[in-house]
Protein backbone atom coordinates (compact mmCIF):
# COMPACT_ATOMS: atom_id res chain seq x y z
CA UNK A 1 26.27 11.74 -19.76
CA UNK A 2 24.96 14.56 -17.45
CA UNK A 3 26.10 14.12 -13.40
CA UNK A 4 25.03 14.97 -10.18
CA UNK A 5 28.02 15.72 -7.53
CA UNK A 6 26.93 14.83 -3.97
CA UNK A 7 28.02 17.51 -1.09
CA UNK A 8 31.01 16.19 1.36
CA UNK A 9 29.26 13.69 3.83
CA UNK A 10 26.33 13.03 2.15
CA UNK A 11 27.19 9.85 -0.18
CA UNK A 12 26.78 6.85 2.67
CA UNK A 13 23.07 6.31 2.08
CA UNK A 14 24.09 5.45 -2.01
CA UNK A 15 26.44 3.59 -0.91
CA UNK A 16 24.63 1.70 0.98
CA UNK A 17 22.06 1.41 -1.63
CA UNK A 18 19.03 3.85 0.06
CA UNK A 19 17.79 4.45 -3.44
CA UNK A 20 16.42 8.54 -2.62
CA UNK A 21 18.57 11.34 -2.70
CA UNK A 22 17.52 14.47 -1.69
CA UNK A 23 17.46 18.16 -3.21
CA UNK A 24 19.21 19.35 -0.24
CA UNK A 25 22.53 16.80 -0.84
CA UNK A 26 23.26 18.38 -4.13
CA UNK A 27 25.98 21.12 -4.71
CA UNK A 28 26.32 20.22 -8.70
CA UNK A 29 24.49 19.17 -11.33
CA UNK A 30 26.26 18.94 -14.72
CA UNK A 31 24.98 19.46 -17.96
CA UNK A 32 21.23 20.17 -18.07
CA UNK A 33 18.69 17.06 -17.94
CA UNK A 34 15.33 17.18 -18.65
CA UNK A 35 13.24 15.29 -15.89
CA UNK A 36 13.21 11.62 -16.01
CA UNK A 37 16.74 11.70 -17.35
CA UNK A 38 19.06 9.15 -16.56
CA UNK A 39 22.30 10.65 -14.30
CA UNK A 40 25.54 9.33 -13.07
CA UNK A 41 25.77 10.18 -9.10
CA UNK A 42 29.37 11.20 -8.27
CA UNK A 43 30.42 11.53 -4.47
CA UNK A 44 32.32 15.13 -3.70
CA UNK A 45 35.65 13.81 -4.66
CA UNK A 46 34.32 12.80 -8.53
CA UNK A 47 33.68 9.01 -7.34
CA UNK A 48 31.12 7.34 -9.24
CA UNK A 49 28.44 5.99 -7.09
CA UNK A 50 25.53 5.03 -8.91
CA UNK A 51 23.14 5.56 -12.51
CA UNK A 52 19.90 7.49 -11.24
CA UNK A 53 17.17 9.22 -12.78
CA UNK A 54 16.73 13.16 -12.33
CA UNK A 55 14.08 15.26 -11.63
CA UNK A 56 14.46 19.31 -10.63
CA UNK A 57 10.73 19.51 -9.32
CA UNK A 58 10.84 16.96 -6.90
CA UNK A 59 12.40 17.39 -3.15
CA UNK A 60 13.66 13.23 -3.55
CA UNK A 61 15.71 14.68 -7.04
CA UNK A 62 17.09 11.47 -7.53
CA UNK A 63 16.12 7.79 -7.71
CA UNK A 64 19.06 5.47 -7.91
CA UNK A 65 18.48 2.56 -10.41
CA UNK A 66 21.91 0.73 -10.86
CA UNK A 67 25.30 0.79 -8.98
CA UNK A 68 27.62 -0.98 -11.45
CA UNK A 69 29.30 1.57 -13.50
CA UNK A 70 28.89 -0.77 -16.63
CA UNK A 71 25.85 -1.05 -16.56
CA UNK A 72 23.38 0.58 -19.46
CA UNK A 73 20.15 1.82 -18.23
CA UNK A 74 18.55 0.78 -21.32
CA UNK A 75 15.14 -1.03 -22.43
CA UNK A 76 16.75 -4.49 -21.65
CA UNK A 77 17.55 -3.53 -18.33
CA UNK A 78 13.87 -2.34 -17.88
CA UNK A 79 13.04 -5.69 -19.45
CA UNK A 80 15.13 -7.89 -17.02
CA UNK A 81 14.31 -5.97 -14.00
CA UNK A 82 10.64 -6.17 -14.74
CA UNK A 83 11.03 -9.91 -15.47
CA UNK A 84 12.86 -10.99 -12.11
CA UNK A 85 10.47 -8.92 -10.03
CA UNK A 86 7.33 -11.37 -12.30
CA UNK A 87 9.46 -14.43 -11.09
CA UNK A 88 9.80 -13.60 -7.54
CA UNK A 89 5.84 -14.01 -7.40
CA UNK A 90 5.89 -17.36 -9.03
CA UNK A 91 4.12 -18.93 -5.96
CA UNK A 92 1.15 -16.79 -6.10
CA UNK A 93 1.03 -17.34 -9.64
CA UNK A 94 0.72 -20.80 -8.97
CA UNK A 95 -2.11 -20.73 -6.38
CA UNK A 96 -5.46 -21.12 -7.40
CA UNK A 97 -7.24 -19.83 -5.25
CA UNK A 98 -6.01 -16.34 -5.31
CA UNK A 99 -5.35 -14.37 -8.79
CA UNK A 100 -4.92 -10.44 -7.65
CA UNK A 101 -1.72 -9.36 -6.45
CA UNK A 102 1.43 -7.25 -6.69
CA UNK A 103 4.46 -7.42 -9.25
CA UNK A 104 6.20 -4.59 -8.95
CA UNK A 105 6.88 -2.77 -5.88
CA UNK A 106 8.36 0.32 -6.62
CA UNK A 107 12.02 0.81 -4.59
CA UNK A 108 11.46 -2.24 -2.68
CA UNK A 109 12.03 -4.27 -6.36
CA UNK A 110 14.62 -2.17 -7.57
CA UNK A 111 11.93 -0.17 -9.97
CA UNK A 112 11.76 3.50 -8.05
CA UNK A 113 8.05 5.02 -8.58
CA UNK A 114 6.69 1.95 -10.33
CA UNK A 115 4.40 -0.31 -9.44
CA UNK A 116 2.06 -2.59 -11.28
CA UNK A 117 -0.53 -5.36 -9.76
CA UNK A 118 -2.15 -8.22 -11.08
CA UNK A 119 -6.31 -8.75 -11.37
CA UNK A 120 -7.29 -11.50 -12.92
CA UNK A 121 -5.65 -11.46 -16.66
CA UNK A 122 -5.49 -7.57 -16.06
CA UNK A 123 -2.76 -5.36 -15.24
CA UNK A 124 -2.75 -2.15 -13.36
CA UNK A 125 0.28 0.01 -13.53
CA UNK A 126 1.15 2.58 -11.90
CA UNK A 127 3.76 5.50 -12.49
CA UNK A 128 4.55 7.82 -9.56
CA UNK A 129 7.99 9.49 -10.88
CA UNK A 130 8.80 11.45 -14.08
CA UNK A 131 11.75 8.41 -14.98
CA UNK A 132 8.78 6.39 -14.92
CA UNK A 133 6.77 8.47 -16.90
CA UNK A 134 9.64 8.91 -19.47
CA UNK A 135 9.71 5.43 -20.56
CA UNK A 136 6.00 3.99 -19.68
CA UNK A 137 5.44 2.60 -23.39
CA UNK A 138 8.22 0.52 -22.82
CA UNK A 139 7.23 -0.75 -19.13
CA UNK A 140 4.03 -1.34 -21.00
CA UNK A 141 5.36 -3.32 -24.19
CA UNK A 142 7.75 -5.43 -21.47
CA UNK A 143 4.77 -6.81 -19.15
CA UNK A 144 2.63 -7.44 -22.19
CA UNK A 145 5.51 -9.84 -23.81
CA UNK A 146 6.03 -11.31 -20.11
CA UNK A 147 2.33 -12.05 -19.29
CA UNK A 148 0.37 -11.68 -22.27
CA UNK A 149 -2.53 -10.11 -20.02
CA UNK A 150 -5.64 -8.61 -21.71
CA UNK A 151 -5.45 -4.93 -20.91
CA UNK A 152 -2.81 -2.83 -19.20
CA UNK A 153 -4.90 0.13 -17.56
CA UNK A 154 -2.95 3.44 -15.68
CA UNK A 155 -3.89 4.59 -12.87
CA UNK A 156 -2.26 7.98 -12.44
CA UNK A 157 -3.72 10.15 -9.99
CA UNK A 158 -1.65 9.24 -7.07
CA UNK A 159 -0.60 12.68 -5.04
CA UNK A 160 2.54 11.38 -5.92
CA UNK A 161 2.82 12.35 -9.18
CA UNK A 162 1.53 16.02 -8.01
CA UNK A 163 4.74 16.26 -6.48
CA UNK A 164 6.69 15.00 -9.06
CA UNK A 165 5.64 18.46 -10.88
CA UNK A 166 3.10 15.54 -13.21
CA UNK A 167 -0.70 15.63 -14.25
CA UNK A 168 -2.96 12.63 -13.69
CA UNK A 169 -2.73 10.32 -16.42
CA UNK A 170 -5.49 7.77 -16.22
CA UNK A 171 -5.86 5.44 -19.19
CA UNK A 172 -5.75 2.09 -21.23
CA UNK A 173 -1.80 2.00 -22.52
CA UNK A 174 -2.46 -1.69 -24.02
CA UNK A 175 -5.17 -4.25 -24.80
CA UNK A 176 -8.87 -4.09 -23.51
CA UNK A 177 -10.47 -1.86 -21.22
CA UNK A 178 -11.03 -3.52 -18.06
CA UNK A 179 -14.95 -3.83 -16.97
CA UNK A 180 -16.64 -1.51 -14.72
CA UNK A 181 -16.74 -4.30 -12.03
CA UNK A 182 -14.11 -7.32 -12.48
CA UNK A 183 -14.33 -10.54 -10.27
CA UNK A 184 -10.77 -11.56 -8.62
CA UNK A 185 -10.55 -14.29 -5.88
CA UNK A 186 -8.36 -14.07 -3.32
CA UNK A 187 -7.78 -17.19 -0.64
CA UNK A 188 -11.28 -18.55 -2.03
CA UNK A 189 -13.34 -15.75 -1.74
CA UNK A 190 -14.35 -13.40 -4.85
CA UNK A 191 -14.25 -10.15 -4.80
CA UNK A 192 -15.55 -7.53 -7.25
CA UNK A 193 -13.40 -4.54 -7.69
CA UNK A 194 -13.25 -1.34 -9.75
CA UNK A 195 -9.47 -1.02 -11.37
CA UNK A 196 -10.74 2.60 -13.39
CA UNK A 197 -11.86 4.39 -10.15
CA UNK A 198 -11.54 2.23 -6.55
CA UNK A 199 -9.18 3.00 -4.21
CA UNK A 200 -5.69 2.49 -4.78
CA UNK A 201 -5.29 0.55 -7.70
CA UNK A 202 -8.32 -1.26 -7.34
CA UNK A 203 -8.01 -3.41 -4.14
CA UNK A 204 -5.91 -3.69 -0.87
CA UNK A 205 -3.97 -6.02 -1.97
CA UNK A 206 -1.32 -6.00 1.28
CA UNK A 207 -3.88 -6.74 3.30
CA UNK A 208 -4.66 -10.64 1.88
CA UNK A 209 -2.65 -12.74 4.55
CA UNK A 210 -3.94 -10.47 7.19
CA UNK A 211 -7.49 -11.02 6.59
CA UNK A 212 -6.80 -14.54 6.94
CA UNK A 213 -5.04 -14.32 10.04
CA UNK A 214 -7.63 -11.97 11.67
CA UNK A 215 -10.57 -13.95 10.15
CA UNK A 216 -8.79 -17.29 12.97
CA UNK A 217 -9.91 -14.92 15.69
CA UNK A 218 -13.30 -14.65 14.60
CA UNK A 219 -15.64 -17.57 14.96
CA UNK A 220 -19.21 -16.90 16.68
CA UNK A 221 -17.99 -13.52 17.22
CA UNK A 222 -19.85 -10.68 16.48
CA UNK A 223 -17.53 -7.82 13.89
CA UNK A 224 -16.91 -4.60 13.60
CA UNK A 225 -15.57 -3.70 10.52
CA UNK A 226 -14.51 -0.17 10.31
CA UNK A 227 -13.09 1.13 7.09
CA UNK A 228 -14.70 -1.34 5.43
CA UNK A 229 -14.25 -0.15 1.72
CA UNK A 230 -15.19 -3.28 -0.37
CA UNK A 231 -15.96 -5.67 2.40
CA UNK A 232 -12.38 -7.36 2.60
CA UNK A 233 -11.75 -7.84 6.19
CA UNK A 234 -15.72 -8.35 7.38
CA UNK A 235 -16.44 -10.78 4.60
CA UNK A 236 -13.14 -12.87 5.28
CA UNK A 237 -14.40 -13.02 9.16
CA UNK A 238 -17.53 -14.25 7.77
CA UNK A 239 -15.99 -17.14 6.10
CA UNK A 240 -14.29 -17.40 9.18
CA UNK A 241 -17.30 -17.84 11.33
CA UNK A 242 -17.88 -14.82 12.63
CA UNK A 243 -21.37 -15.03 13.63
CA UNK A 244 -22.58 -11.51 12.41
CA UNK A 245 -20.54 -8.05 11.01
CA UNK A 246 -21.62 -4.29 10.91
CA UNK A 247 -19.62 -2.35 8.30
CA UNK A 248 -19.02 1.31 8.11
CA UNK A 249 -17.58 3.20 5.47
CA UNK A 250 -17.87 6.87 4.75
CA UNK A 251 -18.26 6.21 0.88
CA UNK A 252 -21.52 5.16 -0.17
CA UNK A 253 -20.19 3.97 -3.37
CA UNK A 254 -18.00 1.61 -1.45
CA UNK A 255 -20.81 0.71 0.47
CA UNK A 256 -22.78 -0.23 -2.69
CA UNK A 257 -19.58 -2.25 -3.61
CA UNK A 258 -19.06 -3.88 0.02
CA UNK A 259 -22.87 -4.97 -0.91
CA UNK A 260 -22.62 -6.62 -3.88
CA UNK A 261 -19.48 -8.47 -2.45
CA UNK A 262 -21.51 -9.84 0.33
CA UNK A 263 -23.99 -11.09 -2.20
CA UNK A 264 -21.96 -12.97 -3.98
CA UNK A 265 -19.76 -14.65 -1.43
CA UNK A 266 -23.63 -16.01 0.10
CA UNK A 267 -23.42 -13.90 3.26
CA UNK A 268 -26.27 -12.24 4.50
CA UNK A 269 -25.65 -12.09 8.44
CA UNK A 270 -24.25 -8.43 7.33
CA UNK A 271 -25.14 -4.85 8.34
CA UNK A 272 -23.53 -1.75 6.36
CA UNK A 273 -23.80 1.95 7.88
CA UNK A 274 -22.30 5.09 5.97
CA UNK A 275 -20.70 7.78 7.94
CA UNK A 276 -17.55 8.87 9.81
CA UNK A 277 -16.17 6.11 11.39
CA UNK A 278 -15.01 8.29 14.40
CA UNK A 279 -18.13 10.04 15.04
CA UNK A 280 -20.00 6.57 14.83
CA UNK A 281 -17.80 5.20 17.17
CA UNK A 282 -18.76 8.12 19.73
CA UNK A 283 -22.39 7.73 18.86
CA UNK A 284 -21.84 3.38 19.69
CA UNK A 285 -20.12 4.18 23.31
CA UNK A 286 -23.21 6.55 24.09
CA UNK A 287 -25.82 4.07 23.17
CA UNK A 288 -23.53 1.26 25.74
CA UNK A 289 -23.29 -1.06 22.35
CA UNK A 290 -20.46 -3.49 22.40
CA UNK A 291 -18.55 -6.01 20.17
CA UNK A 292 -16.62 -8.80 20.33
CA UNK A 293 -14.11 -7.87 17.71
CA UNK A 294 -13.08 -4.85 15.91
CA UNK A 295 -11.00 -4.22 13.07
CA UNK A 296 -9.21 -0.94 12.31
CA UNK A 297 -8.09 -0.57 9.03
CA UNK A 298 -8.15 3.52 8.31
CA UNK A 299 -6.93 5.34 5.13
CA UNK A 300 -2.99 6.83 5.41
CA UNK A 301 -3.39 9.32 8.14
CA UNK A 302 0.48 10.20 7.81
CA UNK A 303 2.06 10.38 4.30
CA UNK A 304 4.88 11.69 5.35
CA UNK A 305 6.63 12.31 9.00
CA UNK A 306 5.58 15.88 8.90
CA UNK A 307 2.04 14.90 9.48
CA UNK A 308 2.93 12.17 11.92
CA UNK A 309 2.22 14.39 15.26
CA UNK A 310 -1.28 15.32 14.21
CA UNK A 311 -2.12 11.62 12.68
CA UNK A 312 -0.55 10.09 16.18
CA UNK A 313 -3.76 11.80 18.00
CA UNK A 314 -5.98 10.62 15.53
CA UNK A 315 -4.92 6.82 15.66
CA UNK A 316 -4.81 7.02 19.58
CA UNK A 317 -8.54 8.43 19.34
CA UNK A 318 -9.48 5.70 17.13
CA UNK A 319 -8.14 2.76 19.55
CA UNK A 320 -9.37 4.28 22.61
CA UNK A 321 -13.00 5.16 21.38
CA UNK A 322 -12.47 0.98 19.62
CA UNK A 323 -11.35 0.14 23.14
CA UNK A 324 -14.20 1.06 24.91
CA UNK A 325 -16.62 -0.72 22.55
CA UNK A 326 -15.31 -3.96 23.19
CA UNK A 327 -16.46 -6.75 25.56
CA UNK A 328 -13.85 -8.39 27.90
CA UNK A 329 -11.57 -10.69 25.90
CA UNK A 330 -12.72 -9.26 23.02
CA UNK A 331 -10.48 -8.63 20.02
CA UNK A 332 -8.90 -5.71 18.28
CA UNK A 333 -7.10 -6.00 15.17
CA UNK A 334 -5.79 -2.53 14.42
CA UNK A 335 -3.78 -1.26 11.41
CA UNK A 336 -1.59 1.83 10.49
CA UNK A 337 -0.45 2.36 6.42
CA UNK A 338 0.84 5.42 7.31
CA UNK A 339 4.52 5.68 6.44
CA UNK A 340 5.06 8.22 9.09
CA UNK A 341 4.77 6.19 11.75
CA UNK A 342 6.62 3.49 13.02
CA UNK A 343 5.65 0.11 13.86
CA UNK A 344 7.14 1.05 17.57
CA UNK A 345 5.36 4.88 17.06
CA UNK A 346 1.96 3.00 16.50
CA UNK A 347 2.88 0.20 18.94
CA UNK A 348 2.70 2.92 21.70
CA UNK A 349 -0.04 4.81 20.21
CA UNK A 350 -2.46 1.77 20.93
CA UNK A 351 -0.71 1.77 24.81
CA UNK A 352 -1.68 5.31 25.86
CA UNK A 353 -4.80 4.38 24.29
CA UNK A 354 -5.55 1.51 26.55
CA UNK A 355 -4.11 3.32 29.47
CA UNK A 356 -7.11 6.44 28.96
CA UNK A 357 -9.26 3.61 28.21
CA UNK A 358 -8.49 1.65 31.36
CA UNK A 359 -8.19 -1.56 29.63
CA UNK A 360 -5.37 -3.87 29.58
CA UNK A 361 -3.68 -5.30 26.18
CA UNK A 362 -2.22 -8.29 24.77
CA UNK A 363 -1.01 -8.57 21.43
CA UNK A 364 -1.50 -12.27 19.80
CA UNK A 365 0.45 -10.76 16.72
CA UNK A 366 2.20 -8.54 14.93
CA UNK A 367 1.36 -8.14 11.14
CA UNK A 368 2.51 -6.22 8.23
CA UNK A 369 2.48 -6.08 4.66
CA UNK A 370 1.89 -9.15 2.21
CA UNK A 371 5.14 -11.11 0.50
CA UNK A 372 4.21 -9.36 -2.77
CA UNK A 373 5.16 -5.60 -1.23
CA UNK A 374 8.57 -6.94 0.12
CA UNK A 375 10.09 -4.80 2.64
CA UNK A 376 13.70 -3.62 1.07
CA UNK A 377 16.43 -3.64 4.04
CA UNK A 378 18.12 -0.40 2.40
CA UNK A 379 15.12 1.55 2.37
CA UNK A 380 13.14 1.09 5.51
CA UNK A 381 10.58 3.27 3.84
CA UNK A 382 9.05 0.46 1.80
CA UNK A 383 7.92 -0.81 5.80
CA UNK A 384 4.71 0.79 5.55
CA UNK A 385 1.91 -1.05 6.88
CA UNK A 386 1.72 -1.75 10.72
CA UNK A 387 -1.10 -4.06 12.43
CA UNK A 388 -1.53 -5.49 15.61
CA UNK A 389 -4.59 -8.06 16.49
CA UNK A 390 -4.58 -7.86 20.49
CA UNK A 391 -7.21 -9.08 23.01
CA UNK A 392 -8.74 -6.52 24.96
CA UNK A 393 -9.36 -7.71 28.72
């Protein structure tokens, strides 16, 4: 079996079972693997720490799997793995009014790069590493003996993969095709969603308990729904009694989406504009229009914490010009997926922009991700998505 040596000092976040090591922590690698292999991880003394797989074109060159020593990282071990993180989401598979959500969360269930959600009796996977990529077929054979779903579809062309040194790979690996336009529910409401070519794998699926919990704040008020991709947020407010929304999205197929959600929930109290959110907001505070909530739910403006400075500026800009638009008392319920910043980075972001906005802030909540994207204790990273829903006085 091929090894990777560790240099002096750098073997306490493996041991502590952060599942990313770093290009820069190597001094050895043994043998030559291919990428994807599987690699024992030996501390600089010849200690073995953990079974990883390997990959030279990546700056994260290793992706621990397993820490007993025993242990054989074979396609029963794919098979179990992939089968506990299926039985962790046994309540949601019991609800019935809901039928779209995550099984596999990458690092966060113990399955580095991989992740696979649920729509309907359809399965979306997703492979983000070359290990993943290596042994996809048999990913694929162990969710179709575990669920029995109708199709498995890829969706491969992630910027992930890009820096895993991989193509885009989009494609049916098992079953049926999924249709152009499938119907999911999700906490009663349906929801039509494109799992070939929408964003992400389909659906934001992390956001479902937060809709519900912005949607208490707004009866008879009127929305703002920026960001508005398929009409999550603004139709959930709507069921909520929100007495009239305005969506913007810059994507008019989206838009055409976000409409034929609308339609088929029964709400017509609905107006959709196309365009960049932050120059519409501009154009709103020059025209003295106002709102009574506002939701804030932009794209990842920070992958990673070398963008964070530049997407800092653009999240206070957002809140401030969101700020401004509001009517006393009014609510903001404001989001950040960005990995690069913190929950306490964006917490302050949303200050300074109340400060240039002269407005004062409290926050009714703090939100993050749904129970199906667990947040992993060893690897903080998985603690992506930040929200706040404050009241603007």
């Amino acid at each position: 079996m091929n090894f990777v040596a560790l240099k002096p000092g750098k073997e306490k976040p493996a041991r502590h079972h952060h599942p990313w090591i770093f290009s820069g922590a190597i001094t050895k690698v043994d043998g030559a693997p291919e990428p994807g292999d599987v690699v024992a991880i030996q501390d600089a003394a010849g200690e073995f720490l953990a079974w990883g797989y390997y990959n030279p074109h990546s700056q994260i060159a290793v992706r621990l799997l397993e820490w007993e020593k025993s242990a054989a990282i074979d396609d029963e071990w794919w098979r179990k793995k992939l089968a506990a993180a299926v039985a962790r989401r046994g309540q949601l598979f019991d609800r019935s009014d809901t039928d779209a959500f995550r099984l596999v969360h990458a690092e966060a269930d113990f399955l580095p790069g991989l992740i696979v959600d649920k729509y309907g009796g359809f399965l979306v996977l997703q492979s983000q590493t070359a290990g993943c990529d290596r042994i996809k077929p048999i990913i694929a054979a162990a969710l179709n003996e575990i669920l029995k779903p109708a199709g498995i579809y890829e969706r491969g062309d992630v910027t992930a993969r890009k820096l895993e040194g991989l193509q885009h790979a989009n494609g049916l690996l098992l079953g049926i095709p999924p249709p152009d336009l499938l119907e999911i529910k999700e906490n009663g409401l349906r929801f039509l969603v494109n799992l070939q070519h929408g964003q992400k794998t389909g659906f934001y699926l992390d956001q479902r308990e937060n809709r519900q919990r912005v949607a208490r704040f707004a009866k008879n008020k009127t929305v703002l729904d920026a960001f508005a991709y398929s009409g999550g947020f603004g139709i959930s407010t709507l069921a909520g009694g929100a007495a009239a929304v305005l969506s913007i999205d810059s994507s008019p197929a989206a838009l055409e989406l976000l409409k034929k959600n609308y339609e088929i929930n029964g709400f017509s109290q609905s107006e959709f504009l196309q365009g960049d959110v932050f120059e519409i907001l501009r154009k709103f505070h020059k025209e003295n229009r106002s709102f009574e909530m506002i939701i804030l739910d932009p794209p990842k403006l920070a992958p990673t914490k070398a963008q964070a400075e530049r997407a800092q500026r653009a999240y206070k800009d957002l809140n401030l010009r969101a700020m401004k638009l509001l009517a006393p008392e009014g609510i903001l319920a404001t989001f950040s997926c960005s990995s690069g910043v913190t929950a306490e980075a964006f917490q302050q972001i949303v200050f300074w922009a109340a400060i240039d906005a002269g407005r004062e802030v409290q926050i009714l909540e703090r939100l993050s991700q749904g129970e199906d994207h667990p947040v992993r204790l060893g690897f903080p990273e998985s603690n992506y998505l930040k929200g706040l829903i404050c009241r603007i006085l």
